[in-house]
C-alpha atoms as a PDB file:
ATOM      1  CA  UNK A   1       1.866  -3.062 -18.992  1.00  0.00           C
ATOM      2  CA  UNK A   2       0.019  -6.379 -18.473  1.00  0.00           C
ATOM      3  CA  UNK A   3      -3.858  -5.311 -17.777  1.00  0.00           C
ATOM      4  CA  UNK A   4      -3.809  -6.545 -14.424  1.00  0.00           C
ATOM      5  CA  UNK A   5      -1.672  -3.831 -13.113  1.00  0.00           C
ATOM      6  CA  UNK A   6      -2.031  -0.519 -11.904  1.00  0.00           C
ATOM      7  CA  UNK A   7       0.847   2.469 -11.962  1.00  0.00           C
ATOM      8  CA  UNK A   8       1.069   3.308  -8.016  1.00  0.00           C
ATOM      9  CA  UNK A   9       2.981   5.359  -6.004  1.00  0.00           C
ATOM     10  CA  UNK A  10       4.958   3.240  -3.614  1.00  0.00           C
ATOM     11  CA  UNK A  11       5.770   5.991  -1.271  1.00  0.00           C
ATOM     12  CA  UNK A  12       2.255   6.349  -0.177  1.00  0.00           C
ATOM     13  CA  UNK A  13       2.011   2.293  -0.261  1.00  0.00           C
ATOM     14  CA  UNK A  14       5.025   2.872   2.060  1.00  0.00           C
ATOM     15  CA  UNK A  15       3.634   5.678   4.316  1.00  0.00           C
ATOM     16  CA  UNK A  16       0.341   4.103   5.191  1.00  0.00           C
ATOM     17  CA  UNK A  17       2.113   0.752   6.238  1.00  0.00           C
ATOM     18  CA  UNK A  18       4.436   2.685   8.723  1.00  0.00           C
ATOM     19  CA  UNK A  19       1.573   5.005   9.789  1.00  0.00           C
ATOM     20  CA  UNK A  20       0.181   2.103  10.944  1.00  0.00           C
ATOM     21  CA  UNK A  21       3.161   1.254  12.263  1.00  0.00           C
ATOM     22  CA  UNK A  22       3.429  -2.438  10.646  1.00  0.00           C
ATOM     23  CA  UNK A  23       7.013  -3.862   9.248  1.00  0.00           C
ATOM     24  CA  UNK A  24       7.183  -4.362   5.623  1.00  0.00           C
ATOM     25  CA  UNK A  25       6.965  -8.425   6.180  1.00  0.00           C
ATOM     26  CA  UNK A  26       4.143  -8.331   8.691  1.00  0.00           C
ATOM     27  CA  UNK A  27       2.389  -6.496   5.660  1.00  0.00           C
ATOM     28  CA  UNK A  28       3.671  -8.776   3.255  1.00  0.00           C
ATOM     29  CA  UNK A  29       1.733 -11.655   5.114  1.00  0.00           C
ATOM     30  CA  UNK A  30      -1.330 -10.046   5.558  1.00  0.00           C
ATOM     31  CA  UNK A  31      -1.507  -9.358   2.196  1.00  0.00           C
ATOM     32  CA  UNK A  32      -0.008 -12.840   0.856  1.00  0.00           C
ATOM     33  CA  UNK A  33       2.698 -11.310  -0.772  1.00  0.00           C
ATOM     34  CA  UNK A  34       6.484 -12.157  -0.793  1.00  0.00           C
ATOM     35  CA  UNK A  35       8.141  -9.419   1.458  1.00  0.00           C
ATOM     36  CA  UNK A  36      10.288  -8.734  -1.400  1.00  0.00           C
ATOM     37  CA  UNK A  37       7.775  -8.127  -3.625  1.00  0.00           C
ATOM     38  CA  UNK A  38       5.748  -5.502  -1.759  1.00  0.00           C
ATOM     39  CA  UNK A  39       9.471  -3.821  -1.109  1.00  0.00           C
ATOM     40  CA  UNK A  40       9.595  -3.865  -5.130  1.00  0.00           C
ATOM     41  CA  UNK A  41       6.106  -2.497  -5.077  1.00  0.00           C
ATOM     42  CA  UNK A  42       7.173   0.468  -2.251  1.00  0.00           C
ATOM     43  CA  UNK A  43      10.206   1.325  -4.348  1.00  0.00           C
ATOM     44  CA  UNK A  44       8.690   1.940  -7.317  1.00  0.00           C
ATOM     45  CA  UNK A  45      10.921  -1.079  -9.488  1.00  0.00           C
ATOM     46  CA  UNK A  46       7.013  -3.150  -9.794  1.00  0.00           C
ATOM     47  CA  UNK A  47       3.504  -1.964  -9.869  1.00  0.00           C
ATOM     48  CA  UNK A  48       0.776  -3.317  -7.881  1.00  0.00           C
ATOM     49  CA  UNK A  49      -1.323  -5.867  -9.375  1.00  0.00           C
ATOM     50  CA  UNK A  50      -5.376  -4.523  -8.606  1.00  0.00           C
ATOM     51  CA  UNK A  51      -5.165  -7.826  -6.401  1.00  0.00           C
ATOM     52  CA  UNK A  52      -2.628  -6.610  -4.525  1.00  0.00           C
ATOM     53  CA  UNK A  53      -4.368  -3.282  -4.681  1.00  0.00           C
ATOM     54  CA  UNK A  54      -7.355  -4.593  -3.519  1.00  0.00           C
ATOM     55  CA  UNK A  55      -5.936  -6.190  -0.513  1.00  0.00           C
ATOM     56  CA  UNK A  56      -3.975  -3.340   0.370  1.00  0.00           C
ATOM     57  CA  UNK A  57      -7.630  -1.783   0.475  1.00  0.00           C
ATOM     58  CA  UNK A  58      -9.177  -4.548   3.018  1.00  0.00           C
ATOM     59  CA  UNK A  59      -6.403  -4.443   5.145  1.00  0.00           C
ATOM     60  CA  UNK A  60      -6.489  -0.459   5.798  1.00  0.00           C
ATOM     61  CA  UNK A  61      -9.841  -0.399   4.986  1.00  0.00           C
ATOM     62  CA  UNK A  62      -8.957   2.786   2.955  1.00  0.00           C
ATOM     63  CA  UNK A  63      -9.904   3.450  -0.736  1.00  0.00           C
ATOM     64  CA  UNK A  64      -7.768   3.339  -3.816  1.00  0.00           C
ATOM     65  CA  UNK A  65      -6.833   7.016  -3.388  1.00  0.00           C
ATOM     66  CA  UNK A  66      -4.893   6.655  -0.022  1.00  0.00           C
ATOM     67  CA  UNK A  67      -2.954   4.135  -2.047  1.00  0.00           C
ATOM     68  CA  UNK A  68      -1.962   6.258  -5.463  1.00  0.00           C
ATOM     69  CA  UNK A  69      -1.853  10.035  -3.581  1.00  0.00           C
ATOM     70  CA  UNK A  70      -0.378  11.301  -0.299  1.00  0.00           C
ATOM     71  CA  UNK A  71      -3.883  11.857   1.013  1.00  0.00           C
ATOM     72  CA  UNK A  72      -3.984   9.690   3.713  1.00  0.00           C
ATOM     73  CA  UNK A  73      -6.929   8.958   4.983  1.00  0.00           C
ATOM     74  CA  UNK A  74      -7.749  10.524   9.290  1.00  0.00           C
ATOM     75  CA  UNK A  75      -8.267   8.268  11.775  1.00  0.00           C
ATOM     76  CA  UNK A  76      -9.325   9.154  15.402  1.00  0.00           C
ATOM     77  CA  UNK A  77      -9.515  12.520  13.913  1.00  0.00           C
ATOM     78  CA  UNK A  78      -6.020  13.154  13.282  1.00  0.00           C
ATOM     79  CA  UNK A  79      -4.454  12.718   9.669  1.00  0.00           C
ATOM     80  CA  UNK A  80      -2.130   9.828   9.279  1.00  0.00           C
ATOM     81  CA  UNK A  81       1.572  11.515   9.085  1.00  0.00           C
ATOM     82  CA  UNK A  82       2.711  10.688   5.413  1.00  0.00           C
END
């Protein structure tokens, strides 16, 4: 595994886009990544690089643990349905 990557779970990568109710290319954009590449990433076939990590993090200004665990971070007071 190349040191710039991370093992992730995809299905919570997955789960926090749709909680927030983006499609997988609008995501793909905001994070400057190929819309194939996050589905790769959501699918579990590639791992996030800790860039990619780390932009996931900006854009849902969550930490690293919404990202690897299906502990979704609450907004509004409400947790995020995973």
């Amino acid at each position: 595994m190349p040191a710039e990557s991370l093992p992730t779970n995809g299905a919570c990568i997955r789960a926090l886009r749709r909680a927030y109710g983006l499609k997988l290319y609008e995501l793909a954009k905001d994070i400057q990544v190929t819309d194939g590449h996050l589905g790769k990433i959501e699918t579990g076939r590639v791992n996030a690089s800790l860039t990619v990590l780390r932009r996931l993090m900006v854009r849902f200004d969550v930490p690293l643990a919404a990202l690897v665990t299906h502990k979704l971070p609450e907004r509004e007071g409400e947790q995020i349905p995973a």
